[in-house]
C-alpha atoms as a PDB file:
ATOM      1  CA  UNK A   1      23.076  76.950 118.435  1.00  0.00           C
ATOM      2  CA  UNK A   2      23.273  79.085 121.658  1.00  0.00           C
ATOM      3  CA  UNK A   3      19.858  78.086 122.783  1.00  0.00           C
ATOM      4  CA  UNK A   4      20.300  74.346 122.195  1.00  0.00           C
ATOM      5  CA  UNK A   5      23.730  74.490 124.571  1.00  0.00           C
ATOM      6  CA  UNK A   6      21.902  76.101 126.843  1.00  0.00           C
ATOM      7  CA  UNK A   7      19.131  73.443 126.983  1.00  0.00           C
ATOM      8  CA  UNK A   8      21.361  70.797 127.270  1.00  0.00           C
ATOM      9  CA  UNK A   9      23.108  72.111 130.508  1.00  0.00           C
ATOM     10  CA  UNK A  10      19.789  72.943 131.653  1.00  0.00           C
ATOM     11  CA  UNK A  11      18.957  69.160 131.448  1.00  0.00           C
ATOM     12  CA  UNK A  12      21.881  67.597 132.798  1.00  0.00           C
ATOM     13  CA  UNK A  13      21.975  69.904 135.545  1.00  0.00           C
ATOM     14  CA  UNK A  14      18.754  68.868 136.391  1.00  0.00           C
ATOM     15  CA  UNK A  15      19.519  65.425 136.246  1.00  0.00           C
ATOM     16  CA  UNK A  16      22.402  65.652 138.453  1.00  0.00           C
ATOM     17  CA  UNK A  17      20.503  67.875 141.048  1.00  0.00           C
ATOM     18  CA  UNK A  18      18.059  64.734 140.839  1.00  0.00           C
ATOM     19  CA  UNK A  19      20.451  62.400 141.163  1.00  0.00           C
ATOM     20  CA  UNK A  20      22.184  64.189 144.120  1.00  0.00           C
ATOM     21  CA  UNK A  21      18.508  64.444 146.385  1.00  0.00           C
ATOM     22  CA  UNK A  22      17.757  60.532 145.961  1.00  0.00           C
ATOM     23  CA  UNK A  23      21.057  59.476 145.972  1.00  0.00           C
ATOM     24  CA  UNK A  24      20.838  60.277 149.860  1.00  0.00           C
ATOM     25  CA  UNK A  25      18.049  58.801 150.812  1.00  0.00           C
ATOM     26  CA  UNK A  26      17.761  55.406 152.947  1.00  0.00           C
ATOM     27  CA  UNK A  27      16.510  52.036 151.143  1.00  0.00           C
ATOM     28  CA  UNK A  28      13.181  51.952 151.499  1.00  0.00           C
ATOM     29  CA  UNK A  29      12.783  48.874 153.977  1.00  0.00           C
ATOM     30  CA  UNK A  30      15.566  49.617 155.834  1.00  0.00           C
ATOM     31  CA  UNK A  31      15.672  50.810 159.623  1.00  0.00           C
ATOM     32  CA  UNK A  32      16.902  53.871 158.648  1.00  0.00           C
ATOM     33  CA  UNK A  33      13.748  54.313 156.352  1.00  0.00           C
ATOM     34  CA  UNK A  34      11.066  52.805 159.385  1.00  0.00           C
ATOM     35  CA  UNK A  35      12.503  55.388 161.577  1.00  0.00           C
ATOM     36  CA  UNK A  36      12.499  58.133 158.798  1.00  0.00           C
ATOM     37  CA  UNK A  37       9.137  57.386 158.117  1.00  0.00           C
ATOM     38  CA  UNK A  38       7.614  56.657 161.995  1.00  0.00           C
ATOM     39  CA  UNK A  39       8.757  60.927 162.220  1.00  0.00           C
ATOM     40  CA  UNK A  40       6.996  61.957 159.259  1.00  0.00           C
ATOM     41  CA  UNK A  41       3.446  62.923 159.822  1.00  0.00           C
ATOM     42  CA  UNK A  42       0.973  60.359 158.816  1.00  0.00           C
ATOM     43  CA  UNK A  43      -0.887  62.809 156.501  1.00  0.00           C
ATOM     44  CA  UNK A  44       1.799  63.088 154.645  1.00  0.00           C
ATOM     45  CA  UNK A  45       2.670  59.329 153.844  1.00  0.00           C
ATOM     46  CA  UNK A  46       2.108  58.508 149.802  1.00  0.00           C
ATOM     47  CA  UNK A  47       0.069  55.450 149.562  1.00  0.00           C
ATOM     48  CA  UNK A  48       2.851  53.793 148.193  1.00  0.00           C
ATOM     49  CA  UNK A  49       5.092  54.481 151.408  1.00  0.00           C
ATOM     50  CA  UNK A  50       1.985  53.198 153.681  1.00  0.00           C
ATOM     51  CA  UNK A  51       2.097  49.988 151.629  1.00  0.00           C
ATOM     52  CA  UNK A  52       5.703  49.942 152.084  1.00  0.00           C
ATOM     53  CA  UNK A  53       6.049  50.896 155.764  1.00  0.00           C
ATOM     54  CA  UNK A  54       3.226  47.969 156.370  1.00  0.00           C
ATOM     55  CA  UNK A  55       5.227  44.935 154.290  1.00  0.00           C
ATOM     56  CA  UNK A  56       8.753  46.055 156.195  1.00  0.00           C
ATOM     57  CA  UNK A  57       8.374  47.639 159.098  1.00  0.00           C
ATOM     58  CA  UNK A  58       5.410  46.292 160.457  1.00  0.00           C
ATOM     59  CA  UNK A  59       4.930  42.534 159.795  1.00  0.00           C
END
């Protein structure tokens, strides 16, 4: 009974601390994001935020 308890605080705990780190961050699109982005090194861009930083920020 103890153990399950403890997995379930784990989890939600986890969840929240989630929640918390991308509850913070700008839309992507937005000018806050561009800018966000234009400081990041390009090496370190996901394909996915390429894509993105080309369809908003670009065109």
């Amino acid at each position: 009974m103890f153990l399950n308890f403890k997995r379930i605080v784990i989890a939600i705990s986890g969840m929240l601390a989630i929640t918390a780190m991308t509850a913070c961050s700008p839309e992507v699109g937005s000018k806050e994001w561009c800018d966000d982005l234009k400081e990041k090194p390009k090496g370190d861009w996901s394909s996915n935020e390429a894509a993105d930083f080309a369809k908003n920020c670009v065109f």
